[in-house]
PDB file of N, CA and C in Angstrom:
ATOM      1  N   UNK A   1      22.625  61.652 -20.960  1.00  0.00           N
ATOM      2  CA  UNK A   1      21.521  60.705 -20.966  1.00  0.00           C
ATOM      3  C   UNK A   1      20.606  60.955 -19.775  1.00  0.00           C
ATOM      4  N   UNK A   2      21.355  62.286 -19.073  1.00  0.00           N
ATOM      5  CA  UNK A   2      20.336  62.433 -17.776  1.00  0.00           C
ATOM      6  C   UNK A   2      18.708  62.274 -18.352  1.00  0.00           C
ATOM      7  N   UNK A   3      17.382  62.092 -17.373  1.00  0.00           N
ATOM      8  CA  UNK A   3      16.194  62.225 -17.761  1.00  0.00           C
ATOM      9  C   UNK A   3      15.935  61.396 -18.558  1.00  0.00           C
ATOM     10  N   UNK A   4      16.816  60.071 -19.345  1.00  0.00           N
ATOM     11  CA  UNK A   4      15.779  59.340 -20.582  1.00  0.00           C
ATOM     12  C   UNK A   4      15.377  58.312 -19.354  1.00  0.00           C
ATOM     13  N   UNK A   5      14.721  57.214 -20.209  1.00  0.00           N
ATOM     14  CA  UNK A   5      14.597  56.198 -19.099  1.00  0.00           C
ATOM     15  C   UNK A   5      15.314  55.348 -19.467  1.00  0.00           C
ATOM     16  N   UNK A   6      16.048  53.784 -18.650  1.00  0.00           N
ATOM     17  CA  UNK A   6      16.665  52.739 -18.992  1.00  0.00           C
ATOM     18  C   UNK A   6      16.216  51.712 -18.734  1.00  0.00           C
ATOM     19  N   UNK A   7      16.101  50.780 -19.063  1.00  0.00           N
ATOM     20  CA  UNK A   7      15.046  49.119 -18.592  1.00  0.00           C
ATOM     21  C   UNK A   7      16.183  48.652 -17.839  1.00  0.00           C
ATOM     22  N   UNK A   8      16.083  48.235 -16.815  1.00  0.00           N
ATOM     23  CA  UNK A   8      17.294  47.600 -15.974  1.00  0.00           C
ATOM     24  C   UNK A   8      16.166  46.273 -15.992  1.00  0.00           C
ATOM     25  N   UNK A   9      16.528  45.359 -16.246  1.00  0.00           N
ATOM     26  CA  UNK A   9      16.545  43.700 -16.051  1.00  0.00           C
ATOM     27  C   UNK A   9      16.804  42.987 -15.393  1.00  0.00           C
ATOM     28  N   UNK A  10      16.474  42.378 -14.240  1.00  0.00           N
ATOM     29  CA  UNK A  10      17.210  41.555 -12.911  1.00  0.00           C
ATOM     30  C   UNK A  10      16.692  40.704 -12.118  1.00  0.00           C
ATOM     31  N   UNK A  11      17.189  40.086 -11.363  1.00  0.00           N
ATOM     32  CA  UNK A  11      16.671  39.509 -10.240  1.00  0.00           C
ATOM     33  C   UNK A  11      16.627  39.834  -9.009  1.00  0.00           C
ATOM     34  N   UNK A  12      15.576  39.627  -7.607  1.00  0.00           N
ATOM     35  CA  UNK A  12      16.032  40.506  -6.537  1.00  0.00           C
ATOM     36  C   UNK A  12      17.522  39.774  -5.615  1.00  0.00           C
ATOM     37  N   UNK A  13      17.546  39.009  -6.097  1.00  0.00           N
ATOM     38  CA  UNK A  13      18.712  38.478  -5.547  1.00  0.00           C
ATOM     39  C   UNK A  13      20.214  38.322  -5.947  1.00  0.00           C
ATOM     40  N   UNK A  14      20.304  38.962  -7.306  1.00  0.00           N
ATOM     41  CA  UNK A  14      21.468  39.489  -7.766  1.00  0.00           C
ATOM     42  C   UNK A  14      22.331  40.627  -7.267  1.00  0.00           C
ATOM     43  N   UNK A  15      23.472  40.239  -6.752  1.00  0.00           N
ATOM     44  CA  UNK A  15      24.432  40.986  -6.139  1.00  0.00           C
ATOM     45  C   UNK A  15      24.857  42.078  -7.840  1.00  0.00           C
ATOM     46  N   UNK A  16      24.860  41.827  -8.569  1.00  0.00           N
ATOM     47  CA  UNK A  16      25.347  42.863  -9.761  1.00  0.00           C
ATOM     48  C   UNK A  16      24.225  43.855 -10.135  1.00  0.00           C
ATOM     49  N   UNK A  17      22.956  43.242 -10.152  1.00  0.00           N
ATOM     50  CA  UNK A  17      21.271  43.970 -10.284  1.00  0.00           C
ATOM     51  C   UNK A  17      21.643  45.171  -9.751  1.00  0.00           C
ATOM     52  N   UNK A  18      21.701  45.176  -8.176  1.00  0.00           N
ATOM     53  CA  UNK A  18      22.086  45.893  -7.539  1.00  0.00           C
ATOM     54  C   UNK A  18      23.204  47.325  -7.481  1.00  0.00           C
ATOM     55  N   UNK A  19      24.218  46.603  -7.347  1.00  0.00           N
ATOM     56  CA  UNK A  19      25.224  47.440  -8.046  1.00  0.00           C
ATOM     57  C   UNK A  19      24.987  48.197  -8.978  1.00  0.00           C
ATOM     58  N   UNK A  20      24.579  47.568 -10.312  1.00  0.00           N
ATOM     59  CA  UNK A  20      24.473  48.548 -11.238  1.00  0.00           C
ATOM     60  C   UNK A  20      23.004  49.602 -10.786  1.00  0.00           C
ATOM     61  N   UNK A  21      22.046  49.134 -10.053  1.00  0.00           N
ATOM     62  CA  UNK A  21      21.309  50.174 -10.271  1.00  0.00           C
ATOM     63  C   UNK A  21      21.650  50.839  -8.969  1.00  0.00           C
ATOM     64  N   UNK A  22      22.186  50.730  -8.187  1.00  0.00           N
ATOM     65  CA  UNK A  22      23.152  52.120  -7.122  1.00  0.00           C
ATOM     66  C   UNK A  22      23.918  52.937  -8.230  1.00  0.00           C
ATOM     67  N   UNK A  23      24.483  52.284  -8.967  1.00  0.00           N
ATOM     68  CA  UNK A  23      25.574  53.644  -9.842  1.00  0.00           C
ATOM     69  C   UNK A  23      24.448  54.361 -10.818  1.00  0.00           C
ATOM     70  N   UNK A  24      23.683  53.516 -11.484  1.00  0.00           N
ATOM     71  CA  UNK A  24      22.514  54.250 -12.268  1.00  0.00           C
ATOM     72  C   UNK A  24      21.659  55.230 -11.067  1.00  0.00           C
ATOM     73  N   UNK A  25      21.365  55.121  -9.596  1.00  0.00           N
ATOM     74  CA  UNK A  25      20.955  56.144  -8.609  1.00  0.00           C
ATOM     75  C   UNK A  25      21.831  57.170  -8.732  1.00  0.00           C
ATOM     76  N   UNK A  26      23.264  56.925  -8.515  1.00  0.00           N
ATOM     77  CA  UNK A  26      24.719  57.699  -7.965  1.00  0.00           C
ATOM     78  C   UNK A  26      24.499  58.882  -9.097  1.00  0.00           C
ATOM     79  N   UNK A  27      24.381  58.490 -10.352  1.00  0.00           N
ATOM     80  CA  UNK A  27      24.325  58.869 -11.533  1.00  0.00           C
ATOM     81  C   UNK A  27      22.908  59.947 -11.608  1.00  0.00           C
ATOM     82  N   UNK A  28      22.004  60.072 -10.691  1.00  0.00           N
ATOM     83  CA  UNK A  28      20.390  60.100 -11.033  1.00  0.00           C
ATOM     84  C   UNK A  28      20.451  60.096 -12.322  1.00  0.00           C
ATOM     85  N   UNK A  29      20.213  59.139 -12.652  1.00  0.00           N
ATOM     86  CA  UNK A  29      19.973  58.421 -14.119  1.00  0.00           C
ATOM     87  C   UNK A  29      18.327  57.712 -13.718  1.00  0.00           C
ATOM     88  N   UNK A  30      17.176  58.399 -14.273  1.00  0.00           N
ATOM     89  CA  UNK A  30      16.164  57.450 -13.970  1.00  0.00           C
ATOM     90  C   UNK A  30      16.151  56.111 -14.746  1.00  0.00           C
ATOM     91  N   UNK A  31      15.245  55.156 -14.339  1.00  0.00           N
ATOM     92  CA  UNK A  31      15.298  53.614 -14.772  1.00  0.00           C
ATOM     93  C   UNK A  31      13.906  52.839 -14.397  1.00  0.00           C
ATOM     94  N   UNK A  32      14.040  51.760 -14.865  1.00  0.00           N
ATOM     95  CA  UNK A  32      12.940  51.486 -14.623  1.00  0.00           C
ATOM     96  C   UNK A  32      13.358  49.829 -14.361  1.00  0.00           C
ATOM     97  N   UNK A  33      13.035  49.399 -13.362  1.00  0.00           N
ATOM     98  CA  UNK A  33      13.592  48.184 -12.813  1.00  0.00           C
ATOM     99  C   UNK A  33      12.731  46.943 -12.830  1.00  0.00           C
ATOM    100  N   UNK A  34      13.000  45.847 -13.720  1.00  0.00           N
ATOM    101  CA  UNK A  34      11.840  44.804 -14.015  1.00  0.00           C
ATOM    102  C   UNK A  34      12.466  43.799 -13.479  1.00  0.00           C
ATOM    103  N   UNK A  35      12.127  42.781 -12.455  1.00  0.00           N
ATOM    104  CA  UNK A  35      12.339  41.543 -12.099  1.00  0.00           C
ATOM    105  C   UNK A  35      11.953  40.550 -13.018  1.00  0.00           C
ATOM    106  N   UNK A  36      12.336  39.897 -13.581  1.00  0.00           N
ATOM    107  CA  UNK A  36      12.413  38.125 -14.544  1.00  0.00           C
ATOM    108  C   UNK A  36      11.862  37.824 -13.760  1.00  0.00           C
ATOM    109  N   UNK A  37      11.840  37.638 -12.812  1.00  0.00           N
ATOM    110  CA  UNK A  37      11.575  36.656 -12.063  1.00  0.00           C
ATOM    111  C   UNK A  37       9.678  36.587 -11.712  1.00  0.00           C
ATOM    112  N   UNK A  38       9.442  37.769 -11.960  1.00  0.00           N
ATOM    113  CA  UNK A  38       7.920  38.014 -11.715  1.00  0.00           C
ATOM    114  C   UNK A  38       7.315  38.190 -13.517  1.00  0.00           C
ATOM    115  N   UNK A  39       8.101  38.137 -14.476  1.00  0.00           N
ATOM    116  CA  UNK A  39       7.358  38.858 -15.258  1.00  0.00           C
ATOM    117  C   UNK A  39       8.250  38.244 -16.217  1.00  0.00           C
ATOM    118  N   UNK A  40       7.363  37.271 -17.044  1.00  0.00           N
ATOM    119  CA  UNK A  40       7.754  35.701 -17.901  1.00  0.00           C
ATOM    120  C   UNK A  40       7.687  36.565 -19.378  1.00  0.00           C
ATOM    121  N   UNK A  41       7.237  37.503 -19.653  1.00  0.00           N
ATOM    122  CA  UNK A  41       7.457  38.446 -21.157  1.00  0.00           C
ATOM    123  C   UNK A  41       9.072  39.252 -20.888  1.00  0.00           C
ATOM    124  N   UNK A  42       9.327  39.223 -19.215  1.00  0.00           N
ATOM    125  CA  UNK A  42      10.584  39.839 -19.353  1.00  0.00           C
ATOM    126  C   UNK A  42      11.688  38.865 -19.585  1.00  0.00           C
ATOM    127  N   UNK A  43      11.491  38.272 -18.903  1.00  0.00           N
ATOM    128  CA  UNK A  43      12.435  36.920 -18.634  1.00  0.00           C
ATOM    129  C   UNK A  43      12.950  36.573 -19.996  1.00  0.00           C
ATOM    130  N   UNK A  44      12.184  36.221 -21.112  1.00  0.00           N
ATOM    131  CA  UNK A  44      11.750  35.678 -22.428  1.00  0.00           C
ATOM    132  C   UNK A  44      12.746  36.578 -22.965  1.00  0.00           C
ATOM    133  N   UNK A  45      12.371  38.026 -22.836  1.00  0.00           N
ATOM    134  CA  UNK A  45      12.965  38.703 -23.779  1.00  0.00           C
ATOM    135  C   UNK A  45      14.762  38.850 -23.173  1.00  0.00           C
ATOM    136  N   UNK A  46      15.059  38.685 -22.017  1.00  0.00           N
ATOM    137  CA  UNK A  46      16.607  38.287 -21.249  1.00  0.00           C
ATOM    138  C   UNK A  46      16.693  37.397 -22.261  1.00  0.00           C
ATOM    139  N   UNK A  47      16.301  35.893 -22.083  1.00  0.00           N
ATOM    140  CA  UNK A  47      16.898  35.482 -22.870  1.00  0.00           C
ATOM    141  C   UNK A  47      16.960  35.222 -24.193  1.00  0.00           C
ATOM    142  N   UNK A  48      16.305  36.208 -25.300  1.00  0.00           N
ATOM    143  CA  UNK A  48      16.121  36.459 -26.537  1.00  0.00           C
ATOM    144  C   UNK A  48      17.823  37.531 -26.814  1.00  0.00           C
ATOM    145  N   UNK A  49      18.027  38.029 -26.293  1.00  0.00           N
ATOM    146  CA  UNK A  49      18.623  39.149 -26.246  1.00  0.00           C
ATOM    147  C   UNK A  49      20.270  38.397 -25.516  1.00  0.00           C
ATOM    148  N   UNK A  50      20.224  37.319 -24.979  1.00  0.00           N
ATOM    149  CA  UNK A  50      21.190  36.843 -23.992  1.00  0.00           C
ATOM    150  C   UNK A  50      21.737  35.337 -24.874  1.00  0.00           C
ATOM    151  N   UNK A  51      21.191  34.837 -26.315  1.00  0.00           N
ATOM    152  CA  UNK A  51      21.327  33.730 -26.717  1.00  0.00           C
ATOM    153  C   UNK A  51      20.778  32.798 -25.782  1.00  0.00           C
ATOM    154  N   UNK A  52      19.943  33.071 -25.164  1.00  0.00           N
ATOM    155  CA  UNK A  52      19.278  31.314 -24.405  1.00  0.00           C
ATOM    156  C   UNK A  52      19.587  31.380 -22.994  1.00  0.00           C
ATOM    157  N   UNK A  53      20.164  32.618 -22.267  1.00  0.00           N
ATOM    158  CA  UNK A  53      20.849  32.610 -20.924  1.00  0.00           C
ATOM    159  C   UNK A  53      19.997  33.842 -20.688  1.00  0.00           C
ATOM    160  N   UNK A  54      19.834  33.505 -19.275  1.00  0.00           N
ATOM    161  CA  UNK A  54      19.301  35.018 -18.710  1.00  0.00           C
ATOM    162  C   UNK A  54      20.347  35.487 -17.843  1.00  0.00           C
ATOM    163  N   UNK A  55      20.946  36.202 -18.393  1.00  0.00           N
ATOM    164  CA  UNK A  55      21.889  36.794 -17.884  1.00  0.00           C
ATOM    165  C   UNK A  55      21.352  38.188 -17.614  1.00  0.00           C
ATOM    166  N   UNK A  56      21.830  38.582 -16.509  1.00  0.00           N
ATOM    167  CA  UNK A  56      21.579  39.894 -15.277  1.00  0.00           C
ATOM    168  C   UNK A  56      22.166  40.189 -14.820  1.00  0.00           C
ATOM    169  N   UNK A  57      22.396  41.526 -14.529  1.00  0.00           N
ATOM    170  CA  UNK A  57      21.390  42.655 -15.150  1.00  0.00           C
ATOM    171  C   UNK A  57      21.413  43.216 -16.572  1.00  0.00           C
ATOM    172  N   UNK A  58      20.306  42.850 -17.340  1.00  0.00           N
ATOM    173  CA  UNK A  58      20.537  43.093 -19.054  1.00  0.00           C
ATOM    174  C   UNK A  58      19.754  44.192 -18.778  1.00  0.00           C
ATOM    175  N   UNK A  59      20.885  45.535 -19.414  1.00  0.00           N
ATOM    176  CA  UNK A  59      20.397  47.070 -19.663  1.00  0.00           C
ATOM    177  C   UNK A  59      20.094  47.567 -20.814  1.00  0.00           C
ATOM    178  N   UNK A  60      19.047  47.819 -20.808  1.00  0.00           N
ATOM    179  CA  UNK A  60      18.465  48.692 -22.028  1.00  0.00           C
ATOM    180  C   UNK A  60      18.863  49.986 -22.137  1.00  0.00           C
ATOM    181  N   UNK A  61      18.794  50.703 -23.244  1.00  0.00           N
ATOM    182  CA  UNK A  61      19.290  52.036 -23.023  1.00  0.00           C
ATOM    183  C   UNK A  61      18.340  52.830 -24.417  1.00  0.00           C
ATOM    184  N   UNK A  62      17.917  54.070 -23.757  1.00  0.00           N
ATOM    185  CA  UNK A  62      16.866  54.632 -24.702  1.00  0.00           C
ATOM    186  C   UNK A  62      17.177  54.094 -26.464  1.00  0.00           C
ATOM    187  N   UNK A  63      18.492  54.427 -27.029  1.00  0.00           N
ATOM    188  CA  UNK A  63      18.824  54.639 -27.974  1.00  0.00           C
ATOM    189  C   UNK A  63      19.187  52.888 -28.798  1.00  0.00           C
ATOM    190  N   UNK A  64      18.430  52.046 -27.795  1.00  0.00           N
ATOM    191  CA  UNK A  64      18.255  50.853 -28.412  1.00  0.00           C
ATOM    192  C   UNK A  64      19.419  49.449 -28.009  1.00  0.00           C
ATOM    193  N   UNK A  65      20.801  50.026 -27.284  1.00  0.00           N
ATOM    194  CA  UNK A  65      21.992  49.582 -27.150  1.00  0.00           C
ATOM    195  C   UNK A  65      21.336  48.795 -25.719  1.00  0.00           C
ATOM    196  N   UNK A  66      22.181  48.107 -25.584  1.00  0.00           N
ATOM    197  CA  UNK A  66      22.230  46.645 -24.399  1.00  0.00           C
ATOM    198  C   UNK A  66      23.489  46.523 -23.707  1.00  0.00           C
ATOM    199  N   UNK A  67      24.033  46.716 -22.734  1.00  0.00           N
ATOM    200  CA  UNK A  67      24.980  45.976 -21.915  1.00  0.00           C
ATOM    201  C   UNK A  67      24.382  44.603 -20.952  1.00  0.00           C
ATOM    202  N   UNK A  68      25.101  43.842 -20.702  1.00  0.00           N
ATOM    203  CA  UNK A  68      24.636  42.824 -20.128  1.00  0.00           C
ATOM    204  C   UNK A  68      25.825  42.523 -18.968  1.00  0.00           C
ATOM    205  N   UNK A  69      25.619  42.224 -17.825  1.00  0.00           N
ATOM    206  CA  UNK A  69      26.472  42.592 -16.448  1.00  0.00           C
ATOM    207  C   UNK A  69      27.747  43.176 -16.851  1.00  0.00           C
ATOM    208  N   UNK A  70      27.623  44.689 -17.210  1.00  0.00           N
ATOM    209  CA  UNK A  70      28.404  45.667 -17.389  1.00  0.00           C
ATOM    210  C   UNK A  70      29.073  45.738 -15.670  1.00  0.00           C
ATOM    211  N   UNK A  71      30.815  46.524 -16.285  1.00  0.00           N
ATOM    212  CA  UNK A  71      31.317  46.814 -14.541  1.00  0.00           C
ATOM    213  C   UNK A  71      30.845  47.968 -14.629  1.00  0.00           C
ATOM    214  N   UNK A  72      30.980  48.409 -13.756  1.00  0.00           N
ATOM    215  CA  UNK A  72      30.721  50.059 -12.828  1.00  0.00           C
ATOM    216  C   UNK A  72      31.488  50.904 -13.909  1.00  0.00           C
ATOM    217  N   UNK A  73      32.310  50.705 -14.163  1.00  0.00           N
ATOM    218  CA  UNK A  73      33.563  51.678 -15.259  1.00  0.00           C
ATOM    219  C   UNK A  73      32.577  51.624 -16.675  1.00  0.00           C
ATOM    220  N   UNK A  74      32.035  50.401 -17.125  1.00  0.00           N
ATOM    221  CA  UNK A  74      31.304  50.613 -18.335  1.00  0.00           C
ATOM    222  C   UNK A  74      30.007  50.950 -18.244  1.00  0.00           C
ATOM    223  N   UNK A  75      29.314  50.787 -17.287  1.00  0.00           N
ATOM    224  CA  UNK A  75      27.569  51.233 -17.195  1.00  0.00           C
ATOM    225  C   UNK A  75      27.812  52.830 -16.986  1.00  0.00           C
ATOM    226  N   UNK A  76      29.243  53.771 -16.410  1.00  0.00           N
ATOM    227  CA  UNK A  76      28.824  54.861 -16.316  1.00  0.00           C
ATOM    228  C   UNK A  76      29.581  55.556 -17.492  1.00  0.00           C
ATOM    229  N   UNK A  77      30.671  54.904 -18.270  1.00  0.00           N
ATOM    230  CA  UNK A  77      31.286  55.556 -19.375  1.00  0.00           C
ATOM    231  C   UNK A  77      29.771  55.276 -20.410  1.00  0.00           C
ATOM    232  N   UNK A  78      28.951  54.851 -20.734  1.00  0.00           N
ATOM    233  CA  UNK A  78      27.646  54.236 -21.688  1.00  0.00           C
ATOM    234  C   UNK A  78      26.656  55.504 -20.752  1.00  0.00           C
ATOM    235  N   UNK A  79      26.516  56.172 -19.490  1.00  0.00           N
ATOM    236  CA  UNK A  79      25.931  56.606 -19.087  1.00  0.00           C
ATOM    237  C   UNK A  79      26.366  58.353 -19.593  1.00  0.00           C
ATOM    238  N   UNK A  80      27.582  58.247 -19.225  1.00  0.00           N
ATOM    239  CA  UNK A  80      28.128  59.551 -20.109  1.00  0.00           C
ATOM    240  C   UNK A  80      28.875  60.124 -20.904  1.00  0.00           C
ATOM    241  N   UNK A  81      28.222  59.079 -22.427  1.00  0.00           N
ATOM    242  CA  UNK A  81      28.454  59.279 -23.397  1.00  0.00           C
ATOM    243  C   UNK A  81      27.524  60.339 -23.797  1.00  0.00           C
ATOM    244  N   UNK A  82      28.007  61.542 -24.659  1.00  0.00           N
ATOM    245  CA  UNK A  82      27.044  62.749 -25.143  1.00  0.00           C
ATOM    246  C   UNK A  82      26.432  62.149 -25.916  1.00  0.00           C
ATOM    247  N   UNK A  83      25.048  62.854 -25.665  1.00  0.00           N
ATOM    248  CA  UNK A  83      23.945  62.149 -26.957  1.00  0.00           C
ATOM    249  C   UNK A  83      23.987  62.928 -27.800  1.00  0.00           C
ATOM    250  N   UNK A  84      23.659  62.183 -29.186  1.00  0.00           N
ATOM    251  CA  UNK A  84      23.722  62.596 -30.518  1.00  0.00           C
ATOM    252  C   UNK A  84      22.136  62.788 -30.642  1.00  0.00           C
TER     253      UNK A  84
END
């Protein structure tokens, strides 16, 4: 999945936001990092995608798939899975 891009979803004050996007760095996995908190079309769509909760960090992934505060063990097994 090296080189696609990923929507990382968060807040700046989330201790997990974070985390996951250090292992998505660790990984150079590029991304693209949107704060809720500034940006009410993102927020909306957290919680479209979250049943009514904005839960963070909600990850997008080129191929359409979502984790939502994934651990470190699942954001990088989803990171290197071979693409089809």
């Amino acid at each position: 999945m090296l080189g696609q891009e990923i929507i990382v979803y968060g807040t700046a004050w989330c201790p997990d936001c974070r985390r996951a996007r250090r292992v998505l760095e660790q990984l150079e996995c590029a991304y693209t990092y949107v704060n809720i908190e500034e940006d009410e079309r993102a927020a909306a769509f957290v919680r479209k995608v979250n049943r009514g909760c904005q839960s963070v960090p909600t990850i997008v992934f080129p191929d359409g798939s979502i984790l939502v505060e994934p651990s470190n063990v699942e954001l990088q097994a989803k990171i290197e899975l071979p693409s089809s």
